[in-house]
PDB file of N, CA and C in Angstrom:
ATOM      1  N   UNK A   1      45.176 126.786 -56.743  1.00  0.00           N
ATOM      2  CA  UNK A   1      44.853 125.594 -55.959  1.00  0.00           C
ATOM      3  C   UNK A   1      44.440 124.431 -56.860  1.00  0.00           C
ATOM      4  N   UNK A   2      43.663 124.529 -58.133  1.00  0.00           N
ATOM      5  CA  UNK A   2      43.322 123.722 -58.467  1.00  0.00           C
ATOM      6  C   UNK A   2      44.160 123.829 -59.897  1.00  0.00           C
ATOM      7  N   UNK A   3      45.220 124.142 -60.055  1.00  0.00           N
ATOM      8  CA  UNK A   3      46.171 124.172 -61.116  1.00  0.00           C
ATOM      9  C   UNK A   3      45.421 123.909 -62.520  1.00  0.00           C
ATOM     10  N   UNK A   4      44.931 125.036 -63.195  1.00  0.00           N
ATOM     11  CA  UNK A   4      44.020 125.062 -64.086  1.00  0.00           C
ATOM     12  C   UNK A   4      43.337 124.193 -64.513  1.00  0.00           C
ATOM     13  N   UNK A   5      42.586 123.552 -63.690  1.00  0.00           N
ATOM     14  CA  UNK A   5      41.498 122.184 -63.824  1.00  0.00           C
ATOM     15  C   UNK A   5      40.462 123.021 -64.232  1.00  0.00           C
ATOM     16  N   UNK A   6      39.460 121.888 -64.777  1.00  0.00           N
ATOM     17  CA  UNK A   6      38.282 122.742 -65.128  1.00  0.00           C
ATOM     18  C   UNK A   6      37.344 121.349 -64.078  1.00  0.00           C
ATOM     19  N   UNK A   7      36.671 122.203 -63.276  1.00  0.00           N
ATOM     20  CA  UNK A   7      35.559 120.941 -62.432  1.00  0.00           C
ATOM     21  C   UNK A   7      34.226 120.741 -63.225  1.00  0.00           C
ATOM     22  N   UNK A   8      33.777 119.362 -63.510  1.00  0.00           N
ATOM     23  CA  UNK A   8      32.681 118.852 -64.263  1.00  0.00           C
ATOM     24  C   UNK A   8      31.641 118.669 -63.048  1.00  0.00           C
ATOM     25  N   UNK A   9      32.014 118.066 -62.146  1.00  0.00           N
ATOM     26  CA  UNK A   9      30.852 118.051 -60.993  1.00  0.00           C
ATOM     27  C   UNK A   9      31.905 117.750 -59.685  1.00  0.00           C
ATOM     28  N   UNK A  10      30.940 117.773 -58.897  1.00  0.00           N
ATOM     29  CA  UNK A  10      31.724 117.282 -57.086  1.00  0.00           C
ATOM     30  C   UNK A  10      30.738 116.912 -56.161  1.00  0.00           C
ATOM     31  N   UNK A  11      30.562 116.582 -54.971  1.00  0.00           N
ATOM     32  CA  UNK A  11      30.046 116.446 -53.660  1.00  0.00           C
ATOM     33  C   UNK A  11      30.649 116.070 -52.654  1.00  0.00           C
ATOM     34  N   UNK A  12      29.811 116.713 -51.897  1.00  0.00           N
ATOM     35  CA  UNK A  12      30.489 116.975 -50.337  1.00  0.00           C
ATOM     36  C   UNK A  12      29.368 116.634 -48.999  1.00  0.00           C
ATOM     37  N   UNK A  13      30.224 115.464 -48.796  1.00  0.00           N
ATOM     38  CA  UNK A  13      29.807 114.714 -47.636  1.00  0.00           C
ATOM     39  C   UNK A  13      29.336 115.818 -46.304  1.00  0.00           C
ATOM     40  N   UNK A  14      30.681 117.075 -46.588  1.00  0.00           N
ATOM     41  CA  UNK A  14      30.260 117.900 -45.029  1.00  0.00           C
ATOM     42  C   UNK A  14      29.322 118.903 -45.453  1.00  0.00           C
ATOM     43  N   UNK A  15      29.193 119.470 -46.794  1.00  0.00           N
ATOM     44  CA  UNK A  15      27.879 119.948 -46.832  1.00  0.00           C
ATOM     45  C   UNK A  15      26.876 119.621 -47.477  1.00  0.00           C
ATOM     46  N   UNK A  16      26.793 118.427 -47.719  1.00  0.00           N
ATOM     47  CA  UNK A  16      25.555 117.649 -47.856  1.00  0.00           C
ATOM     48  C   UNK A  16      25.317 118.042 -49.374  1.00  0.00           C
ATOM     49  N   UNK A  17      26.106 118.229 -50.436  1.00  0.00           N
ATOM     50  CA  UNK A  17      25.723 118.902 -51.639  1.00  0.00           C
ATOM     51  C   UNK A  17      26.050 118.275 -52.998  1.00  0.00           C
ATOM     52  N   UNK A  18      25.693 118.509 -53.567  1.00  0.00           N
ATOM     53  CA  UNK A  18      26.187 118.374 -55.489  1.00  0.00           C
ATOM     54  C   UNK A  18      26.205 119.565 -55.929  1.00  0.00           C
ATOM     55  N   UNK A  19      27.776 119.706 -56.460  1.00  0.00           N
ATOM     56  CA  UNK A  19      27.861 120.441 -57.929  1.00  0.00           C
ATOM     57  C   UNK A  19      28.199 120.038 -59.122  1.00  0.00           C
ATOM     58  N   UNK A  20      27.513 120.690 -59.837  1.00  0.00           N
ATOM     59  CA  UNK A  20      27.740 120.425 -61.311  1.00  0.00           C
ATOM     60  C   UNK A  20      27.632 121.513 -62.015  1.00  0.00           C
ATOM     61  N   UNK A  21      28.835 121.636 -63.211  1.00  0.00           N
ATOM     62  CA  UNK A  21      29.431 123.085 -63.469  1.00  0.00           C
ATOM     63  C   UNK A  21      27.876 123.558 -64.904  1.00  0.00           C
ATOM     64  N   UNK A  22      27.333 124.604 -64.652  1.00  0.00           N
ATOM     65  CA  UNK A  22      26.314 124.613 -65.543  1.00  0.00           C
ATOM     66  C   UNK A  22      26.997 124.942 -67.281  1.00  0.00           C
ATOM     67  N   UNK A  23      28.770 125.412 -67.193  1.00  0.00           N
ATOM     68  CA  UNK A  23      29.356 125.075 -68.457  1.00  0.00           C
ATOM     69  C   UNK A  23      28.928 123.827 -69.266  1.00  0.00           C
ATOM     70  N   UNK A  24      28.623 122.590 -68.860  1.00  0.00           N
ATOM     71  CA  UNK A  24      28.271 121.309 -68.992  1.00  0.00           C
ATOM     72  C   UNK A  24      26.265 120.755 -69.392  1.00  0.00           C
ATOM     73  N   UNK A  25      25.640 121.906 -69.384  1.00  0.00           N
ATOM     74  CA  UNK A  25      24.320 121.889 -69.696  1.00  0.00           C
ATOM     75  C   UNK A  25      24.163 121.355 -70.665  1.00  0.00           C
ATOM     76  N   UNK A  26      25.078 120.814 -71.594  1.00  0.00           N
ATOM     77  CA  UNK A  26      24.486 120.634 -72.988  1.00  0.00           C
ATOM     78  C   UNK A  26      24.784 119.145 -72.820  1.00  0.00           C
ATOM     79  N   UNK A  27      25.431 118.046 -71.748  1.00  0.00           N
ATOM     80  CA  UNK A  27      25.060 116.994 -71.985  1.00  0.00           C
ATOM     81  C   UNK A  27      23.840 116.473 -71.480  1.00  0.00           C
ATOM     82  N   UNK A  28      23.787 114.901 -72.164  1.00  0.00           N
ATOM     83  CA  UNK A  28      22.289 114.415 -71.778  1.00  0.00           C
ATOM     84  C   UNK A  28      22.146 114.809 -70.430  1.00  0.00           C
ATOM     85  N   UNK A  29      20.758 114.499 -70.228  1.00  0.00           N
ATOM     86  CA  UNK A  29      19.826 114.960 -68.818  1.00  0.00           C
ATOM     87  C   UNK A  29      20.427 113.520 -67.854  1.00  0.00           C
ATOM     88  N   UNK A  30      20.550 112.121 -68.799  1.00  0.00           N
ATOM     89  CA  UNK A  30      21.157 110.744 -67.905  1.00  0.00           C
ATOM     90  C   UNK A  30      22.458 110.852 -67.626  1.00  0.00           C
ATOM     91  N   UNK A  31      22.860 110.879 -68.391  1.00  0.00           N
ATOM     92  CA  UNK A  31      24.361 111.532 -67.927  1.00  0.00           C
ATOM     93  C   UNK A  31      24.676 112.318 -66.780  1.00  0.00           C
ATOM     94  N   UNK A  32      24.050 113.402 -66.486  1.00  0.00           N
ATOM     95  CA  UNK A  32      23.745 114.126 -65.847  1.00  0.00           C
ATOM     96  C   UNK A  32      23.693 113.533 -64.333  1.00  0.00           C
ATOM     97  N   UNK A  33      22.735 112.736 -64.542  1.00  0.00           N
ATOM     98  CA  UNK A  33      22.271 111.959 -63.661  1.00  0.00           C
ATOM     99  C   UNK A  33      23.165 111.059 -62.699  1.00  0.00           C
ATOM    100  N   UNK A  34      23.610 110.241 -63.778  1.00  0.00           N
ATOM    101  CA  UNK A  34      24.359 108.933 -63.446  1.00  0.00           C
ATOM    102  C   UNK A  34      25.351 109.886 -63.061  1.00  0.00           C
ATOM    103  N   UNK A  35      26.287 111.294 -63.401  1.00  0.00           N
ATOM    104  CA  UNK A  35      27.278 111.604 -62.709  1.00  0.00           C
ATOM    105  C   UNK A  35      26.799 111.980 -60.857  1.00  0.00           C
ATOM    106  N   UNK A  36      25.483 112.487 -60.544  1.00  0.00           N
ATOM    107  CA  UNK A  36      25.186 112.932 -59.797  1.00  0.00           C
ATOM    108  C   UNK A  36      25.087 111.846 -58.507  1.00  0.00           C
ATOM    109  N   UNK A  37      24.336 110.330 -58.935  1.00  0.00           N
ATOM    110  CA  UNK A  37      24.520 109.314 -58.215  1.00  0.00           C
ATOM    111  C   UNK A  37      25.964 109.136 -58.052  1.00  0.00           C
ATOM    112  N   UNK A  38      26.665 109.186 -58.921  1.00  0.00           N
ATOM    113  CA  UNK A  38      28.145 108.741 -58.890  1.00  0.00           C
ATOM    114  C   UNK A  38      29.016 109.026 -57.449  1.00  0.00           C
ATOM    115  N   UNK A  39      28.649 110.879 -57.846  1.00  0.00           N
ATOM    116  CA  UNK A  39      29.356 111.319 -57.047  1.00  0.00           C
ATOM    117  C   UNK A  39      28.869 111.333 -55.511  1.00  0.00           C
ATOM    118  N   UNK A  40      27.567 111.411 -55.282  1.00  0.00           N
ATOM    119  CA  UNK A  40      26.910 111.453 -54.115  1.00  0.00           C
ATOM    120  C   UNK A  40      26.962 109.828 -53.136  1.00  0.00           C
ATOM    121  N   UNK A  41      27.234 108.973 -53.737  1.00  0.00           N
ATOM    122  CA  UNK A  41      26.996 107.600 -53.695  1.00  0.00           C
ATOM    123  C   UNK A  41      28.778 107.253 -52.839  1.00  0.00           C
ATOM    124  N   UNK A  42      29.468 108.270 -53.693  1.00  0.00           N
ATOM    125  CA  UNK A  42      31.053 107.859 -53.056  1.00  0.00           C
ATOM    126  C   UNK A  42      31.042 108.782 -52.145  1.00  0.00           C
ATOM    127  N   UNK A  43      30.297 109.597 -51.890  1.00  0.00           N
ATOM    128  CA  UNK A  43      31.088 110.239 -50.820  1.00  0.00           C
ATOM    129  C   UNK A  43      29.685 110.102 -49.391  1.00  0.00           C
ATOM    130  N   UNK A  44      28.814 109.374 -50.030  1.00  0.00           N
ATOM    131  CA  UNK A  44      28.102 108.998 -48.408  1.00  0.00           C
ATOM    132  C   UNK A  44      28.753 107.283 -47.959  1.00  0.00           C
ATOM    133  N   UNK A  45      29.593 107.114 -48.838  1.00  0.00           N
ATOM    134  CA  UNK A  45      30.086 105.711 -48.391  1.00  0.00           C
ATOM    135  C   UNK A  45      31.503 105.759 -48.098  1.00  0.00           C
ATOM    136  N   UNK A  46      32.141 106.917 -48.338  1.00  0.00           N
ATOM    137  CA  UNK A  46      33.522 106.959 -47.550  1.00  0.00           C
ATOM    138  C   UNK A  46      33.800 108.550 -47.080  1.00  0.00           C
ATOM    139  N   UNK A  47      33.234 109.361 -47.662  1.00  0.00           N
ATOM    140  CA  UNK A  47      33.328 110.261 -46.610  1.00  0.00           C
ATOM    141  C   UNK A  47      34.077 111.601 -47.522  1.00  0.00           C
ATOM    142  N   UNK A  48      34.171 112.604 -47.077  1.00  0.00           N
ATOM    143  CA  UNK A  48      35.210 113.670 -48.041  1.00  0.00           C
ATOM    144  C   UNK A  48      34.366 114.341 -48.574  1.00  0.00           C
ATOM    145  N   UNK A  49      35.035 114.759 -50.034  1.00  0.00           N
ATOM    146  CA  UNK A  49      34.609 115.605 -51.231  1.00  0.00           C
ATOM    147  C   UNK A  49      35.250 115.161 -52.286  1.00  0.00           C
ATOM    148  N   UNK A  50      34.585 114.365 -53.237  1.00  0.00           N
ATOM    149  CA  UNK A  50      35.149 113.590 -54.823  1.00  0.00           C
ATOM    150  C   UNK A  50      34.530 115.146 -55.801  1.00  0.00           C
ATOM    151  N   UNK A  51      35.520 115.440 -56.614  1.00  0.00           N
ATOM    152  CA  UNK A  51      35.499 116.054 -57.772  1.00  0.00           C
ATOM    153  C   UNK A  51      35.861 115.352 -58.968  1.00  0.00           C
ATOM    154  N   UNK A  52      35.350 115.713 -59.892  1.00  0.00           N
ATOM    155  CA  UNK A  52      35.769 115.401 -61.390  1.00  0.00           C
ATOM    156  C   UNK A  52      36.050 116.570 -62.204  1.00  0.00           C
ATOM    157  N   UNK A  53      37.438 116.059 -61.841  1.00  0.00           N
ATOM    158  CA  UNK A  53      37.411 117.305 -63.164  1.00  0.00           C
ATOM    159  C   UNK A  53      38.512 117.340 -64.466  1.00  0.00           C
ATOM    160  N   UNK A  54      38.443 117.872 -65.092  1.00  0.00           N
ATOM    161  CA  UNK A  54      40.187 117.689 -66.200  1.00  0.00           C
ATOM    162  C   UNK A  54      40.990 118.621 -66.186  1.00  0.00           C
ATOM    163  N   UNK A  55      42.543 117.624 -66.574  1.00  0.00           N
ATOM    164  CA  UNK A  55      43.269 118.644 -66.499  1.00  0.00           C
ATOM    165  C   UNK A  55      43.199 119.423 -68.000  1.00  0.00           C
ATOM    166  N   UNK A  56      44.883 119.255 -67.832  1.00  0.00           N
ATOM    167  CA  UNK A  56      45.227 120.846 -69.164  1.00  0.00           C
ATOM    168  C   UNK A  56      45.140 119.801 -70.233  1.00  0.00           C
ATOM    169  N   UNK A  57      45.542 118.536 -70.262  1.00  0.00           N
ATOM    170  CA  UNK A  57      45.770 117.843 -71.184  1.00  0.00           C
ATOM    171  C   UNK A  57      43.690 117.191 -71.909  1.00  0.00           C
ATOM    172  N   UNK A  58      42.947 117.747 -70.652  1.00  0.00           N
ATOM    173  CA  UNK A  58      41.315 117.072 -71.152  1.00  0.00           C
ATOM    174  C   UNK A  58      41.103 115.592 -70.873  1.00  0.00           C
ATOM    175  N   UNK A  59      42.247 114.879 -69.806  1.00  0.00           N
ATOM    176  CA  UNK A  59      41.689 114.043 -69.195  1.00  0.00           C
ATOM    177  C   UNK A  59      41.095 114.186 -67.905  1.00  0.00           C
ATOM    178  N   UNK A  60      39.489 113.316 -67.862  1.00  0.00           N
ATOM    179  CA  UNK A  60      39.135 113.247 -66.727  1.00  0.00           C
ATOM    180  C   UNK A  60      39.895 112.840 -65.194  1.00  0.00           C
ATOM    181  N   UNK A  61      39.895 113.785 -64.098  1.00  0.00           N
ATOM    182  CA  UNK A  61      40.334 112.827 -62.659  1.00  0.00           C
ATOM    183  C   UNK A  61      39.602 112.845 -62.060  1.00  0.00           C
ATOM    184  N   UNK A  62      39.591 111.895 -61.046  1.00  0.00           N
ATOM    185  CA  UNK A  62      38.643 112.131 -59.587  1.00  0.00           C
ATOM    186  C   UNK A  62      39.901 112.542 -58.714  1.00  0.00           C
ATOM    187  N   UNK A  63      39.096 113.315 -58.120  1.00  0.00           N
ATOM    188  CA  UNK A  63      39.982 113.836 -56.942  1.00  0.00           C
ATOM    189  C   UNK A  63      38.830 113.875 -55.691  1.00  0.00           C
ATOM    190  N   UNK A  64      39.735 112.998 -54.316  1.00  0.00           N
ATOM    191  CA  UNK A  64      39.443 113.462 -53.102  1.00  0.00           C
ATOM    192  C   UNK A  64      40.191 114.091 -52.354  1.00  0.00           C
ATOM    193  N   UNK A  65      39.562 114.590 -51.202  1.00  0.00           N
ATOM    194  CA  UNK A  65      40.373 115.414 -50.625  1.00  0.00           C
ATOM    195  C   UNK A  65      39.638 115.102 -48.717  1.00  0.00           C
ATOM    196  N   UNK A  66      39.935 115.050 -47.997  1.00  0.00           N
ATOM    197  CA  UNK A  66      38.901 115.017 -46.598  1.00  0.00           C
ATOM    198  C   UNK A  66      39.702 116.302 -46.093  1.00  0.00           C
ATOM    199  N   UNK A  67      38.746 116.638 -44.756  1.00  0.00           N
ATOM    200  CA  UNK A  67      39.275 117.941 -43.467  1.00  0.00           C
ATOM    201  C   UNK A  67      40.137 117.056 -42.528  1.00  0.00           C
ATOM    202  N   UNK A  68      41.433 117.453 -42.197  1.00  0.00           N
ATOM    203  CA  UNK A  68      41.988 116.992 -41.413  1.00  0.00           C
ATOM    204  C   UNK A  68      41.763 116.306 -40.079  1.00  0.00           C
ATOM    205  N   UNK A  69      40.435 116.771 -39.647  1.00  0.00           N
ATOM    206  CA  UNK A  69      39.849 116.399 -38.268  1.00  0.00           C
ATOM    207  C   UNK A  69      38.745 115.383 -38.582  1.00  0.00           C
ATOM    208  N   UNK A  70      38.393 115.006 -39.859  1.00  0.00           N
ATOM    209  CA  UNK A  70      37.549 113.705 -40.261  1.00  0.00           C
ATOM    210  C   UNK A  70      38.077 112.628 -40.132  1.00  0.00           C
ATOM    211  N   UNK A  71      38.199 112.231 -38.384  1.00  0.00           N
ATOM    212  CA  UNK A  71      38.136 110.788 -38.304  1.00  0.00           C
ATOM    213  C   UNK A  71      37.256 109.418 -38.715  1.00  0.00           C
ATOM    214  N   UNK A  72      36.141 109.670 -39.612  1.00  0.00           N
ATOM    215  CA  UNK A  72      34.998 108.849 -40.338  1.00  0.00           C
ATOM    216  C   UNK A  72      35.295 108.985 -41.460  1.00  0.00           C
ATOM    217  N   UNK A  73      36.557 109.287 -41.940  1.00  0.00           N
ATOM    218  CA  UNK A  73      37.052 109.168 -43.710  1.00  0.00           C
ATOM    219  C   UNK A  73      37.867 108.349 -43.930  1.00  0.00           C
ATOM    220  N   UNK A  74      37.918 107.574 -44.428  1.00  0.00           N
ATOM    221  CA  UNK A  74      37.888 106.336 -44.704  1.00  0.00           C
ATOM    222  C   UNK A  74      39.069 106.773 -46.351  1.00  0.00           C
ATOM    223  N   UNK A  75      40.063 106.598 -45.904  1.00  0.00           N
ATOM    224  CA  UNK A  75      40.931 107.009 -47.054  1.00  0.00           C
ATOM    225  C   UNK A  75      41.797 105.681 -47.943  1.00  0.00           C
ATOM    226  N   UNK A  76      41.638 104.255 -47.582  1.00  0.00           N
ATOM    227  CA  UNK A  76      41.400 104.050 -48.078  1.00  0.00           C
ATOM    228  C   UNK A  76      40.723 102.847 -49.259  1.00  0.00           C
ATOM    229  N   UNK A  77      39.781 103.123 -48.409  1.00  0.00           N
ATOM    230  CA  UNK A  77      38.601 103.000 -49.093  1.00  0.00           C
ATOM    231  C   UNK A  77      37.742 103.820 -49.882  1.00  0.00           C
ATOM    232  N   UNK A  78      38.481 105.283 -50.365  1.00  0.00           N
ATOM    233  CA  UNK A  78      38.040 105.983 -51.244  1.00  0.00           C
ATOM    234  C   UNK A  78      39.196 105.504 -51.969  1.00  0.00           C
ATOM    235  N   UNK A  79      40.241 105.221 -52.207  1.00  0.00           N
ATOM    236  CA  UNK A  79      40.870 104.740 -53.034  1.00  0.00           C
ATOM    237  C   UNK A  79      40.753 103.219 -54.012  1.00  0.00           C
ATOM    238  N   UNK A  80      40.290 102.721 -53.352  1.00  0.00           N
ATOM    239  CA  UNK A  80      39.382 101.603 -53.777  1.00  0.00           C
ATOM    240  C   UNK A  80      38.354 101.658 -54.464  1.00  0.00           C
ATOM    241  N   UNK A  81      37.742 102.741 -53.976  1.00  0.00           N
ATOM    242  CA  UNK A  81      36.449 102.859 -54.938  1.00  0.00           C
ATOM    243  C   UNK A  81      36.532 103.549 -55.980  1.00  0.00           C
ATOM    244  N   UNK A  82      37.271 104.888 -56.190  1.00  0.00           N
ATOM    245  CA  UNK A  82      38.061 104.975 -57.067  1.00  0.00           C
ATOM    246  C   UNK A  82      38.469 104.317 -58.443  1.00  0.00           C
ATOM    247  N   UNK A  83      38.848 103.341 -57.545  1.00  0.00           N
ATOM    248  CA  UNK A  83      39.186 101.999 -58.918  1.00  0.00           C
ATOM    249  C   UNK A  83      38.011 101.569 -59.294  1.00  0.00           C
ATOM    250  N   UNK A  84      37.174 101.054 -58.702  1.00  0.00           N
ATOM    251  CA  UNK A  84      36.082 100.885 -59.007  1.00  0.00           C
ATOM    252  C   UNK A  84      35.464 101.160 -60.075  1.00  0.00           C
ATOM    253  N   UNK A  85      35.367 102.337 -60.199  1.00  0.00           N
ATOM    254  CA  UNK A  85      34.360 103.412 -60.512  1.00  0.00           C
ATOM    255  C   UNK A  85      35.228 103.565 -61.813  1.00  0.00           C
ATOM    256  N   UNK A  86      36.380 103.641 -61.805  1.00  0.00           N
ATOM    257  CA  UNK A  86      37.261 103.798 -62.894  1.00  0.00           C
ATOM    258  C   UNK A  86      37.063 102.678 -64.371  1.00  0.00           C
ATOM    259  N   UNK A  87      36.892 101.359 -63.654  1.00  0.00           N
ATOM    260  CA  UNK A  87      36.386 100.472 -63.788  1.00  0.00           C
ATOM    261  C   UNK A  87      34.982  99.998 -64.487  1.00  0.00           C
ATOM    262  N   UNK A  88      34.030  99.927 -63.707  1.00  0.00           N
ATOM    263  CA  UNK A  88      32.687 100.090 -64.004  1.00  0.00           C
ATOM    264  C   UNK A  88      32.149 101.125 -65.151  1.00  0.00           C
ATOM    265  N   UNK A  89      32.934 102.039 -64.733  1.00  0.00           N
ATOM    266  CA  UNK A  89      32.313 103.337 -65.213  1.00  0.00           C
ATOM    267  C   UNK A  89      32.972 103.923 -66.801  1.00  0.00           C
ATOM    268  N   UNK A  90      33.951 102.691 -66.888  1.00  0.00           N
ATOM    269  CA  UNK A  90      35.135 103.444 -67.921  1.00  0.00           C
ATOM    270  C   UNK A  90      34.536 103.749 -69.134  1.00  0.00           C
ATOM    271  N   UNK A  91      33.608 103.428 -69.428  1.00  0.00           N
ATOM    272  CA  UNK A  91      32.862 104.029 -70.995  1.00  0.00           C
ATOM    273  C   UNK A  91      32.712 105.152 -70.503  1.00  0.00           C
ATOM    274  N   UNK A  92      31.556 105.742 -69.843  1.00  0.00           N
ATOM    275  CA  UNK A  92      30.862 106.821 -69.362  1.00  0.00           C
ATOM    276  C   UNK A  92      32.300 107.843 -69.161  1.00  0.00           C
ATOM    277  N   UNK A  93      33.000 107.473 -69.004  1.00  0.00           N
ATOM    278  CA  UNK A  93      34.344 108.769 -68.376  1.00  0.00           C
ATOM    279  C   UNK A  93      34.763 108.804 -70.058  1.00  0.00           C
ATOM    280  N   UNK A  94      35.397 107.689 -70.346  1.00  0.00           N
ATOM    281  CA  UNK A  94      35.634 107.908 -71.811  1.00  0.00           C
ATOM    282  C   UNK A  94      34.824 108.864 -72.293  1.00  0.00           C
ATOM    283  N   UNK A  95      33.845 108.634 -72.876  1.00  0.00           N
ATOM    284  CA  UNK A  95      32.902 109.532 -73.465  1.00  0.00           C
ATOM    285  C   UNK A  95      32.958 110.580 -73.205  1.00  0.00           C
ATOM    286  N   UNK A  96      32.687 111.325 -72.031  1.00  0.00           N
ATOM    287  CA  UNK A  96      32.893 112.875 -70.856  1.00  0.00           C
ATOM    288  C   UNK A  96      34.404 113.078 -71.606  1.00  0.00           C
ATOM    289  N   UNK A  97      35.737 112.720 -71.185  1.00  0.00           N
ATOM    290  CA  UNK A  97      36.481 112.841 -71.939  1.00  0.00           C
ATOM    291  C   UNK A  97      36.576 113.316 -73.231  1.00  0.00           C
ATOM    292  N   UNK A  98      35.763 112.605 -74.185  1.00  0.00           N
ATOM    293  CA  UNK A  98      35.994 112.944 -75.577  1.00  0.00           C
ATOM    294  C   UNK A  98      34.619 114.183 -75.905  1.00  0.00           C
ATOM    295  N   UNK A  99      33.775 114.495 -75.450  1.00  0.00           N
ATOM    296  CA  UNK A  99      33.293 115.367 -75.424  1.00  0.00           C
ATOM    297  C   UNK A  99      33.867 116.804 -74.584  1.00  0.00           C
ATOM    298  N   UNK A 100      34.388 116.422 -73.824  1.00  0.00           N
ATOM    299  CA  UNK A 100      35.733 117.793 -73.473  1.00  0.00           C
ATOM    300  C   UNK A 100      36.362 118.158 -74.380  1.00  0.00           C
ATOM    301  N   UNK A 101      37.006 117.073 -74.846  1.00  0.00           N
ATOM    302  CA  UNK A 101      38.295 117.575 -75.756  1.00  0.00           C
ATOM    303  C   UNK A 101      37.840 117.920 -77.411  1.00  0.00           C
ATOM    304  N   UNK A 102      37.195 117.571 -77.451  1.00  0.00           N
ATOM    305  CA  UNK A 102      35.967 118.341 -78.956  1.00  0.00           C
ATOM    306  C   UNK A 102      35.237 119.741 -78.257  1.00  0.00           C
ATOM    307  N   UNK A 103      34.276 119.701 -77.497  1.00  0.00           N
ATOM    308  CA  UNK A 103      33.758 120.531 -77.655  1.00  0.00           C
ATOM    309  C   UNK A 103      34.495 121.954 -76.964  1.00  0.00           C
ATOM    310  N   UNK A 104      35.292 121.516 -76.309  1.00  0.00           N
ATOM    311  CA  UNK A 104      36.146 122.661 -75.137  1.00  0.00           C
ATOM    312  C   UNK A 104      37.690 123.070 -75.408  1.00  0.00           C
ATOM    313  N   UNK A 105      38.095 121.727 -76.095  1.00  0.00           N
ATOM    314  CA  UNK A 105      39.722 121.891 -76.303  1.00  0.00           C
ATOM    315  C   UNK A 105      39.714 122.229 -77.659  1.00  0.00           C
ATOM    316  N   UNK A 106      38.522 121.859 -78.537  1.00  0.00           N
ATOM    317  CA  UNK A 106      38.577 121.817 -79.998  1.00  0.00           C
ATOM    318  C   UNK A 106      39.496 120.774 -80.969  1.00  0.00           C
ATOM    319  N   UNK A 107      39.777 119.752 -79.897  1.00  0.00           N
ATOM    320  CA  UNK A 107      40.572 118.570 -80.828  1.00  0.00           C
ATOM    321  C   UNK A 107      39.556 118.100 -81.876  1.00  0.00           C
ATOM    322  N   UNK A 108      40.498 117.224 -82.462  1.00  0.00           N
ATOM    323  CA  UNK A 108      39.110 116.907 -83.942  1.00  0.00           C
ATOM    324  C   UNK A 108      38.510 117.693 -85.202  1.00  0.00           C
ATOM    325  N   UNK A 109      38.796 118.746 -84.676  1.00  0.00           N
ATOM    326  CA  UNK A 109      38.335 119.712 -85.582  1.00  0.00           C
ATOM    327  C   UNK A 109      39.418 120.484 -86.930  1.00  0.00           C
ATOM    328  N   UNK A 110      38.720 120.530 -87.707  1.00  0.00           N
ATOM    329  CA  UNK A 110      39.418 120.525 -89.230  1.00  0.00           C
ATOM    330  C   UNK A 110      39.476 121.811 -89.324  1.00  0.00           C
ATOM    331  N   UNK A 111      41.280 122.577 -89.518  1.00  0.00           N
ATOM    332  CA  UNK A 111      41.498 123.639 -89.426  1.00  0.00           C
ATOM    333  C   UNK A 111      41.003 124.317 -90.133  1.00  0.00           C
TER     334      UNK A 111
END
């Protein structure tokens, strides 16, 4: 289902929650943070379940997804924000990014 993604965090509007993968403990505690507003922030303002996660290649995506019977999801206007966030946020993903692909993919590293 999730075609070998690895998930960094998510939340979910229908069960009221945050995850965040505890593989990921070793970044900062703000970081941490700012992903947690991130994600909680988009999905009490349009509705669904936003994940972050990377693919095979170690780039970050957001992915939404809503339940078919969520007429209060707002699709798109999660696409919008999306950009947004893509936007605003593009250092902070950069970074997440390049700390994937070092510490998880092992790019960078001297054979």
């Amino acid at each position: 289902m999730f075609d070998n993604k690895v998930i960094l965090c998510g939340a979910s509007r229908y069960e009221q929650l945050f995850y965040f993968n505890p593989d990921f403990d070793s970044l900062p505690k703000e970081v941490k943070q700012e992903l947690q507003i991130l994600c909680v922030l988009f999905t009490e303002e349009v509705g669904g379940i936003l994940r972050l996660e990377f693919n095979e290649k170690g780039n970050l995506e957001l992915t939404v997804e809503s339940k078919e019977e969520d007429l209060l999801f707002d699709e798109i206007g999660s696409v919008l924000k999306i950009k947004q966030i893509q936007q605003e946020k593009r250092e902070l993903l950069e970074s997440i990014e390049t700390y994937y692909r070092i510490f998880f993919l092992g790019e960078g590293r001297d054979a």
